[in-house]
Structure formats: structure tokens, C-alpha cells
PDB file of N, CA and C in Angstrom:
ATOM      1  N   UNK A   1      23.186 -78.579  47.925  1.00  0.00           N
ATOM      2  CA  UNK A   1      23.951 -79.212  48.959  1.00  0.00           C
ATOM      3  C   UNK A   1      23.832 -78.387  50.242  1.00  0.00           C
ATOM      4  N   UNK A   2      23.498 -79.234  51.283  1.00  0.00           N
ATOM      5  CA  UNK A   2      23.382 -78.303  52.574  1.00  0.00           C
ATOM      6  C   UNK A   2      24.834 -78.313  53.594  1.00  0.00           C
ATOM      7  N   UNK A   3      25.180 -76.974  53.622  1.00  0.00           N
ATOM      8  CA  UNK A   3      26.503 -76.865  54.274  1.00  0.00           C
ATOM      9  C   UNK A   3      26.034 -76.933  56.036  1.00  0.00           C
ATOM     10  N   UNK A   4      24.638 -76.961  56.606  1.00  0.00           N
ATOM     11  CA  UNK A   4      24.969 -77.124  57.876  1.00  0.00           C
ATOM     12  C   UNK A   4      24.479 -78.648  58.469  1.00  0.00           C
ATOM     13  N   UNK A   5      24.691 -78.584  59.355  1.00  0.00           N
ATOM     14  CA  UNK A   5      24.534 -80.114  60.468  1.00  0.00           C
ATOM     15  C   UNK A   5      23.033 -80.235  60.721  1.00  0.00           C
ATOM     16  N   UNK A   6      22.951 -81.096  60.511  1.00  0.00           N
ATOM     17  CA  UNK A   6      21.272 -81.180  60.824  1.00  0.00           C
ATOM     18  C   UNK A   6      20.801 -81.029  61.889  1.00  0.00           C
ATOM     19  N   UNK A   7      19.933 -80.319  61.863  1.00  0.00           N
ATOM     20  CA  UNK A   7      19.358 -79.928  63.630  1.00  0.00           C
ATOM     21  C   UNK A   7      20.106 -78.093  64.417  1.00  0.00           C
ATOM     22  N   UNK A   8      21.398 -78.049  63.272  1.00  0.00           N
ATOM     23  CA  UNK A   8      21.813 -76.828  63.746  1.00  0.00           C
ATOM     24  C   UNK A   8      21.589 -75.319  63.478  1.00  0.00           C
ATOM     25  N   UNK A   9      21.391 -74.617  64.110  1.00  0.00           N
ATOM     26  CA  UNK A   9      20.906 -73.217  63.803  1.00  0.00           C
ATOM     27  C   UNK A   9      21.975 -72.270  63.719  1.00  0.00           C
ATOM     28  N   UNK A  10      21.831 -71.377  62.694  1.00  0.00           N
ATOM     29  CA  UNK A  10      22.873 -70.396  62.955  1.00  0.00           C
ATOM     30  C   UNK A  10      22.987 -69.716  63.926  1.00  0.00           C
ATOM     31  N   UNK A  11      23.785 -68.660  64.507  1.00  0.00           N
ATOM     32  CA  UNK A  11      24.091 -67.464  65.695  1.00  0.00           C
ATOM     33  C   UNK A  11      24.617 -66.401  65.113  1.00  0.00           C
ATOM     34  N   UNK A  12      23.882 -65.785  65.411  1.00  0.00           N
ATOM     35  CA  UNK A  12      24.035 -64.543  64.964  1.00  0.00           C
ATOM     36  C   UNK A  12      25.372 -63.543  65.643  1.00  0.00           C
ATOM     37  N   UNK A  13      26.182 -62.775  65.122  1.00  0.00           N
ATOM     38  CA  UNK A  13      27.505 -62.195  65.560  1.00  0.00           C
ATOM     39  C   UNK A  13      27.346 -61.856  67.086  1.00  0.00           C
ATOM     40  N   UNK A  14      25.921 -61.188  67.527  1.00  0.00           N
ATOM     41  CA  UNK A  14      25.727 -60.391  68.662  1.00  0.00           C
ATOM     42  C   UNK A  14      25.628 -61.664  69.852  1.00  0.00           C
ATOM     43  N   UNK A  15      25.019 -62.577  69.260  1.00  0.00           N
ATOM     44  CA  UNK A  15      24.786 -63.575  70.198  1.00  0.00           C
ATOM     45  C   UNK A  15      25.699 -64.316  70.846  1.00  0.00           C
ATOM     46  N   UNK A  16      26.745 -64.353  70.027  1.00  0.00           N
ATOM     47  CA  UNK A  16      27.864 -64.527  70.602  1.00  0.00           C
ATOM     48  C   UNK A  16      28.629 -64.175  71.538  1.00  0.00           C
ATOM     49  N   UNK A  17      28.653 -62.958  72.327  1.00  0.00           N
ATOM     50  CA  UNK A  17      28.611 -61.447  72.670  1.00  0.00           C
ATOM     51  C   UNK A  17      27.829 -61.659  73.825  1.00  0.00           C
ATOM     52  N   UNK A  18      26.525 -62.571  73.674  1.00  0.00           N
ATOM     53  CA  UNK A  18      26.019 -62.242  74.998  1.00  0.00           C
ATOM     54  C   UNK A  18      24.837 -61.200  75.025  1.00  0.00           C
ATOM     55  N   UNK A  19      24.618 -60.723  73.869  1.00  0.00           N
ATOM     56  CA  UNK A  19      23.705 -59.531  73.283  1.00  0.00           C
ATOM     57  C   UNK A  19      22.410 -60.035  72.410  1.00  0.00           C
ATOM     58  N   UNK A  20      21.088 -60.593  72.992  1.00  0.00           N
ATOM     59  CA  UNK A  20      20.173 -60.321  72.317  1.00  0.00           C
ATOM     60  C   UNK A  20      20.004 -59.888  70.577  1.00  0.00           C
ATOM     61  N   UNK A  21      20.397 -58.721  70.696  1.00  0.00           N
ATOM     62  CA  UNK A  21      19.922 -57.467  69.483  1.00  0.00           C
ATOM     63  C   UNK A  21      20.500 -56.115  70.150  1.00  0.00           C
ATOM     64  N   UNK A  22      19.964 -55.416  69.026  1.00  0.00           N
ATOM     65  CA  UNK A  22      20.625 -53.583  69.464  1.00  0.00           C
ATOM     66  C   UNK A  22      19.052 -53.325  71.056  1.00  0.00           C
ATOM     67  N   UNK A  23      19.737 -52.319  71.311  1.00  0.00           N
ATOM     68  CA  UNK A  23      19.132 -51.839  72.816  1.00  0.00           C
ATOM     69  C   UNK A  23      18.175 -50.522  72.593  1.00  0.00           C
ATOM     70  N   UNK A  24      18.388 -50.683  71.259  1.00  0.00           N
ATOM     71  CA  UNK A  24      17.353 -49.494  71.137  1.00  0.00           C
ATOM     72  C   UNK A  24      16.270 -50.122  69.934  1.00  0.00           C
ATOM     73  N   UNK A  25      16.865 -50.234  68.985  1.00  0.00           N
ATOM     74  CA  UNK A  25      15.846 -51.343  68.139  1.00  0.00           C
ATOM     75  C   UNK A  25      14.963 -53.016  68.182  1.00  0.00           C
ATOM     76  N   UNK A  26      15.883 -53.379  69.356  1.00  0.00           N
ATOM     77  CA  UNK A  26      15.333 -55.095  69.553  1.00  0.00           C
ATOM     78  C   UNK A  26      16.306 -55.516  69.096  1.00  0.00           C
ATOM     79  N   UNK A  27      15.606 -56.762  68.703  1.00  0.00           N
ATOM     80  CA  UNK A  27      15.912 -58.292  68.499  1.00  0.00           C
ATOM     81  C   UNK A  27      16.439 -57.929  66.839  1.00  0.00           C
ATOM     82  N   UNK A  28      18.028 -57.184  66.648  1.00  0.00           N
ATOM     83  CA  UNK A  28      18.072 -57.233  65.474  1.00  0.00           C
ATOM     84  C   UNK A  28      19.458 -57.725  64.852  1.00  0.00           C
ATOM     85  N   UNK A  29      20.165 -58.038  64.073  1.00  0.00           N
ATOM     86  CA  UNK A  29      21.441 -58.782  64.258  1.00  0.00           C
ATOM     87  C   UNK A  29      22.251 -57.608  63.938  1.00  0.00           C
ATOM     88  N   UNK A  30      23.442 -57.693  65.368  1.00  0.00           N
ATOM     89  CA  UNK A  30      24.298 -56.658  65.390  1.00  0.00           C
ATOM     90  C   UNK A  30      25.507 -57.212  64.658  1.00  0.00           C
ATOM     91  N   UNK A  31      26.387 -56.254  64.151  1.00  0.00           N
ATOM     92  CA  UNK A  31      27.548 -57.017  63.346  1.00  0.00           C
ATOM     93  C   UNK A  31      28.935 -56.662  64.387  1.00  0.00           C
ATOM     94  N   UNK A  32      29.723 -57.532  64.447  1.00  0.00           N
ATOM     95  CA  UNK A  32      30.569 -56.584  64.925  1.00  0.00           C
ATOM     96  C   UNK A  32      31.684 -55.863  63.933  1.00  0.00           C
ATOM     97  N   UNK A  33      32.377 -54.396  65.125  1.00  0.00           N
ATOM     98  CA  UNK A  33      33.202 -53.923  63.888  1.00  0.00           C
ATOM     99  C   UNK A  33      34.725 -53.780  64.944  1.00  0.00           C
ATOM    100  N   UNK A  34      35.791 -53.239  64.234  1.00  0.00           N
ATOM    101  CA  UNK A  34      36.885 -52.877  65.102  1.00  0.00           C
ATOM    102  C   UNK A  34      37.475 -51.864  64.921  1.00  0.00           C
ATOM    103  N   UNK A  35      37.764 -50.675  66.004  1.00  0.00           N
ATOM    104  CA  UNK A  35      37.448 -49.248  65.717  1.00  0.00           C
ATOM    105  C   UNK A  35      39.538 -48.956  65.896  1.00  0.00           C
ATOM    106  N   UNK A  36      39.976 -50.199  65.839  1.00  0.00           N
ATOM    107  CA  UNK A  36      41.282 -50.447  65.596  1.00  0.00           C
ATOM    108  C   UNK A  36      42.051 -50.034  67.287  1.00  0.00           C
ATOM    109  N   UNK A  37      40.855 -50.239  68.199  1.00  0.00           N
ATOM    110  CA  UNK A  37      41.193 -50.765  69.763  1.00  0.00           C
ATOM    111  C   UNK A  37      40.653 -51.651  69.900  1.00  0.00           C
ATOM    112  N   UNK A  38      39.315 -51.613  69.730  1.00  0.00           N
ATOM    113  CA  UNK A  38      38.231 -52.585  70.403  1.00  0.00           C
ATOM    114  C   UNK A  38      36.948 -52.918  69.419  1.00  0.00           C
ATOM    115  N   UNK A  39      36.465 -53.854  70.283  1.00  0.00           N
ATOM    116  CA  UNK A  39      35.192 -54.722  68.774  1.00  0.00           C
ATOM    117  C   UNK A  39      33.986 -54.246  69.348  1.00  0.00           C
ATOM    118  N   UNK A  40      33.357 -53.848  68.744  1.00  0.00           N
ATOM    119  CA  UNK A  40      32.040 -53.239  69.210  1.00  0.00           C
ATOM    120  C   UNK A  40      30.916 -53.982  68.215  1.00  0.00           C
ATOM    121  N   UNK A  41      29.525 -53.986  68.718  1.00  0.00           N
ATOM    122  CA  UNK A  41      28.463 -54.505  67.850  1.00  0.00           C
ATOM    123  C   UNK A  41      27.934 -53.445  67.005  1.00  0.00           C
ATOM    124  N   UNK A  42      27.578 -52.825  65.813  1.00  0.00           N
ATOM    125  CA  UNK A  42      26.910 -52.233  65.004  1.00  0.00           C
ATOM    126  C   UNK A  42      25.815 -52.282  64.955  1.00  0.00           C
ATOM    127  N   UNK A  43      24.673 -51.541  65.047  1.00  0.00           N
ATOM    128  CA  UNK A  43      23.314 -51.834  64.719  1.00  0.00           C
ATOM    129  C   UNK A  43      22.958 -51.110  63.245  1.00  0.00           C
ATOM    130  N   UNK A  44      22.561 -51.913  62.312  1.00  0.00           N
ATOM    131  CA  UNK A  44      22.658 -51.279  60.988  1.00  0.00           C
ATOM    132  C   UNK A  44      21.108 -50.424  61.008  1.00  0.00           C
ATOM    133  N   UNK A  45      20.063 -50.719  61.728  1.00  0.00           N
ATOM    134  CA  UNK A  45      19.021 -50.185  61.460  1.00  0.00           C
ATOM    135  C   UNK A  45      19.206 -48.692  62.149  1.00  0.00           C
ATOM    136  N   UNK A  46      19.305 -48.394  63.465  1.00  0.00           N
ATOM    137  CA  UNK A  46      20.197 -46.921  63.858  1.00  0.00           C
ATOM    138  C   UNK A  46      21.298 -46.571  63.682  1.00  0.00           C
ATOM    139  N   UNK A  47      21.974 -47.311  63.579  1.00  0.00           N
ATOM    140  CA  UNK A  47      23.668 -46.898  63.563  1.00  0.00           C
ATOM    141  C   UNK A  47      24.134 -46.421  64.781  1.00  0.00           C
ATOM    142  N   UNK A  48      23.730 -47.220  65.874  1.00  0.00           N
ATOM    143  CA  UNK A  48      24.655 -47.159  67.020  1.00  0.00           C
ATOM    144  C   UNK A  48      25.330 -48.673  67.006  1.00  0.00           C
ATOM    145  N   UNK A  49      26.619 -47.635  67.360  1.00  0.00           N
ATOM    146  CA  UNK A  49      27.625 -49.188  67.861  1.00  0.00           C
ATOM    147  C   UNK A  49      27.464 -49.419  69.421  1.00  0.00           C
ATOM    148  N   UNK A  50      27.716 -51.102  70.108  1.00  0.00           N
ATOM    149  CA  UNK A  50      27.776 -50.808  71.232  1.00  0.00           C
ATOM    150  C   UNK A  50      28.812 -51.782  72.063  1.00  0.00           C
ATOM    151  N   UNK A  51      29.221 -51.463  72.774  1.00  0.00           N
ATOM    152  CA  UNK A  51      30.443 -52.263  73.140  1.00  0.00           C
ATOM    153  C   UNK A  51      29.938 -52.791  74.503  1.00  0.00           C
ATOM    154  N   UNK A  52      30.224 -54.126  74.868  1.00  0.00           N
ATOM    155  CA  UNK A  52      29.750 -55.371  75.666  1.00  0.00           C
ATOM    156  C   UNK A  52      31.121 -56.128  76.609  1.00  0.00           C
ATOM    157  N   UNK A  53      31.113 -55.770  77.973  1.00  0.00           N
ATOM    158  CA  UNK A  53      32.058 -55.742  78.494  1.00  0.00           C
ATOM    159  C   UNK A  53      31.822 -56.327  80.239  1.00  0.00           C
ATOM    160  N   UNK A  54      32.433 -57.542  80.380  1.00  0.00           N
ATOM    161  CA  UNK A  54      32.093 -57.665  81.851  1.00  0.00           C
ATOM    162  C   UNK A  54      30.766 -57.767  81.935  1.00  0.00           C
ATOM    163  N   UNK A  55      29.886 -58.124  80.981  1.00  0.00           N
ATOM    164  CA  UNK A  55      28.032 -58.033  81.423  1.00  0.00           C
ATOM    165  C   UNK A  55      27.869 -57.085  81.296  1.00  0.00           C
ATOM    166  N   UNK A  56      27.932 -55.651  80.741  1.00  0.00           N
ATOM    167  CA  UNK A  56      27.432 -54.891  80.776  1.00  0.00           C
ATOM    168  C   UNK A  56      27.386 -54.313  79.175  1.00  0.00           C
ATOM    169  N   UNK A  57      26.548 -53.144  78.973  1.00  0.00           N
ATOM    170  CA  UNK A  57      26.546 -52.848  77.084  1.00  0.00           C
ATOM    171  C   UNK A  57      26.642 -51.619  77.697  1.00  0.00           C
ATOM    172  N   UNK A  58      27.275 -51.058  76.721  1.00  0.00           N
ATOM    173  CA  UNK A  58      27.032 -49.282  76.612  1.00  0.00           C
ATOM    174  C   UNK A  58      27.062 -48.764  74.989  1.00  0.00           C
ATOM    175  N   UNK A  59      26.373 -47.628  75.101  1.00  0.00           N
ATOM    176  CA  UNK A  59      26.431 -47.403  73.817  1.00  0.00           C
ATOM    177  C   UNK A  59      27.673 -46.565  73.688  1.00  0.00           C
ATOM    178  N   UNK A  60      28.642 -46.744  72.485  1.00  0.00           N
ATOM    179  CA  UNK A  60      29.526 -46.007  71.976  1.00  0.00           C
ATOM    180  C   UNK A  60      29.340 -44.747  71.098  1.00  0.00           C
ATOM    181  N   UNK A  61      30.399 -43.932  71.657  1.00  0.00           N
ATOM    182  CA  UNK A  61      30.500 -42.646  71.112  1.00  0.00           C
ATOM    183  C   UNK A  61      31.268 -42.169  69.711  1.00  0.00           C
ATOM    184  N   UNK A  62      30.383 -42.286  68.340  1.00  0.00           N
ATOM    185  CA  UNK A  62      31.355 -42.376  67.570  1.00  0.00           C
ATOM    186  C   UNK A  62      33.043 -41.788  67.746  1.00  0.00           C
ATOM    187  N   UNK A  63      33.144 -40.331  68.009  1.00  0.00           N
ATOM    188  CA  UNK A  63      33.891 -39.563  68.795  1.00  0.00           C
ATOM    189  C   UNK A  63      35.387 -40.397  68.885  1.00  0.00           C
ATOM    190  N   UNK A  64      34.779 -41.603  69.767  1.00  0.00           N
ATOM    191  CA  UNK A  64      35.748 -42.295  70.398  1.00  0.00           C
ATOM    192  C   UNK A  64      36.591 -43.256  69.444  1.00  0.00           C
ATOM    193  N   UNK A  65      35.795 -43.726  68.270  1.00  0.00           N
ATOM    194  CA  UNK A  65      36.569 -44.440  67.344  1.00  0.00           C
ATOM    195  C   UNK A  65      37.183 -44.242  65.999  1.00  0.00           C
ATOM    196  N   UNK A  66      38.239 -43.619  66.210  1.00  0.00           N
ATOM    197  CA  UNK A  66      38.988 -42.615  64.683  1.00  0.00           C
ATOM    198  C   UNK A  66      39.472 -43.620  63.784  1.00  0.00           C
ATOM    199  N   UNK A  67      39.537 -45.272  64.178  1.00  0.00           N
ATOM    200  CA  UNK A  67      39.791 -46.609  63.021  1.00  0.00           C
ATOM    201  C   UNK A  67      38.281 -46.738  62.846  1.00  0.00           C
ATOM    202  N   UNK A  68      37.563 -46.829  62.634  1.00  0.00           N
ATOM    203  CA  UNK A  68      35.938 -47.649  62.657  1.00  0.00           C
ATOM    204  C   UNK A  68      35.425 -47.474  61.151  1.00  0.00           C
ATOM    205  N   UNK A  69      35.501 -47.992  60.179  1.00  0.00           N
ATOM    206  CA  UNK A  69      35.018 -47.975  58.884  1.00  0.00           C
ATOM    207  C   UNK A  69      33.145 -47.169  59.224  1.00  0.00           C
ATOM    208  N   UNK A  70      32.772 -47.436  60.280  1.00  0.00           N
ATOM    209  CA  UNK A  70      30.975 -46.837  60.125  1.00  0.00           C
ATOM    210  C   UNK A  70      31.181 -45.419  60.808  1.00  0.00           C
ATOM    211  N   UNK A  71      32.210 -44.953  61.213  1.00  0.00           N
ATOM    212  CA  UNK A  71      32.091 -44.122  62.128  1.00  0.00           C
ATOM    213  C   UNK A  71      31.109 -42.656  61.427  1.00  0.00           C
ATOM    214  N   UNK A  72      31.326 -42.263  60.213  1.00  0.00           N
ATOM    215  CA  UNK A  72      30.694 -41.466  59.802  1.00  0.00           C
ATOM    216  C   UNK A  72      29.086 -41.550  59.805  1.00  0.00           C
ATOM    217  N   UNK A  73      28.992 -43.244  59.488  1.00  0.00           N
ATOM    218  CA  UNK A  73      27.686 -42.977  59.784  1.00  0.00           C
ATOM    219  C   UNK A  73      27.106 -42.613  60.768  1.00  0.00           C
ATOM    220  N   UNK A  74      28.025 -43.602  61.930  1.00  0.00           N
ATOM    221  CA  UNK A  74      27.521 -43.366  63.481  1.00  0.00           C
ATOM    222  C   UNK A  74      27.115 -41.469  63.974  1.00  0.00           C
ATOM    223  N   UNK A  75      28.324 -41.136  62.917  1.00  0.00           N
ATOM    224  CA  UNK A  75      28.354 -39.654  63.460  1.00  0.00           C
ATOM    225  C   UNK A  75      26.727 -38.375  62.973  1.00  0.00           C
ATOM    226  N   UNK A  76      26.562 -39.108  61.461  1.00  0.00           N
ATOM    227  CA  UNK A  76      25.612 -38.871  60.749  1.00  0.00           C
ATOM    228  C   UNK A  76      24.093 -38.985  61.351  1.00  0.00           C
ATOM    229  N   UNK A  77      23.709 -40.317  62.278  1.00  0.00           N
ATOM    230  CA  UNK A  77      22.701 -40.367  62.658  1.00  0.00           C
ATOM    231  C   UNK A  77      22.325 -40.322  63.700  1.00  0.00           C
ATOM    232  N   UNK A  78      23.817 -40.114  64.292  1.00  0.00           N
ATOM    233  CA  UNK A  78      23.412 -39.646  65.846  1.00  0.00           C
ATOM    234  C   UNK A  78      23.124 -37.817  66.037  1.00  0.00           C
ATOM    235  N   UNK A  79      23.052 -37.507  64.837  1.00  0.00           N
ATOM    236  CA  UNK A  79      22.512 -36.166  64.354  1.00  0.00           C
ATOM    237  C   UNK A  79      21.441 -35.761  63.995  1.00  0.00           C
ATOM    238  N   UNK A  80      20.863 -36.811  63.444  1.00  0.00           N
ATOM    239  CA  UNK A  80      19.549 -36.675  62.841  1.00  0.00           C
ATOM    240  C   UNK A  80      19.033 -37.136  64.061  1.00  0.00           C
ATOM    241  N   UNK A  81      19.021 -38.189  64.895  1.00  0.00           N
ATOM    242  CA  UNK A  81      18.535 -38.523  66.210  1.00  0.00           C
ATOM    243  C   UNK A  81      18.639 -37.360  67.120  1.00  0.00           C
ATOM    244  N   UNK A  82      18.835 -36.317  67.063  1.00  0.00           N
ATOM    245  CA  UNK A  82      19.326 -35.287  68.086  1.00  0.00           C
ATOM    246  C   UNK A  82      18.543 -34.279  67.622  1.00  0.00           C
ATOM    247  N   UNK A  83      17.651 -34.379  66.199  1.00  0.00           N
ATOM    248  CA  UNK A  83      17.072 -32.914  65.512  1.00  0.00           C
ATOM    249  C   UNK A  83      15.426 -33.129  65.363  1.00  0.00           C
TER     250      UNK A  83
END
């Protein structure tokens, strides 16, 4: 049984957002998360989050989000990215 409308395509979380993909990897589907202020996009292939605001993206500082279920990772590979 097909649950969508014919002719319709899915959208991906980021696209919603206004966001392509992550800004360092491409065209890749960002998830969003909530760092228990604000919703940011996840990129699962680097593990940067990035928050999308007024037209603009920036990348987030794990640092900054002490609710964020990924934050360890964020913290993890923005380490190995640094070595």
C-alpha cells in the first residue's frame, strides 16, 4: 500500500529550513535536533550541527549546547577534525 500522493516527493528535514545539505559535506540530509534552546540541523556524516537563522547558517559550537543528545559527538569530532 502506498502511503504517499501521487506525484509527491518527500523533503527532507533541512529543506525545510531553507538548507540544501550540511556546508561542509553537500547535498546531505541534515536532521534537526534541540539543544533545549534552539533547533539546529545535524550533519550525521561530520557531526556538525548548524543553526539557520534570518537567511543565514552558522556552524554551532558544541560548547554552546549542554541539552543536545549529539553534543558529545559534536565535541568528539570536532577533535579529530582539529588533529
Amino acid at each position: 500500500m502506498e502511503r504517499t500522493a501521487p506525484g509527491a516527493t518527500a523533503v527532507a528535514p533541512s529543506a525545510r529550513y531553507g538548507l540544501p545539505g550540511c556546508l561542509h559535506c553537500g547535498p546531505v540530509e541534515l536532521y534537526p535536533v534541540f539543544d533545549g534552546e534552539l533547533t539546529n540541523l545535524y550533519c550525521p556524516l561530520c557531526g556538525s550541527c548548524w543553526h539557520v537563522e534570518l537567511g543565514f547558517v552558522a556552524r554551532v559550537n558544541p560548547e554552546t549546547c549542554p541539552g543536545c543528545q549529539y553534543k558529545l559527538i559534536c565535541e568528539e569530532r570536532r577533535v579529530c577534525a582539529r588533529a
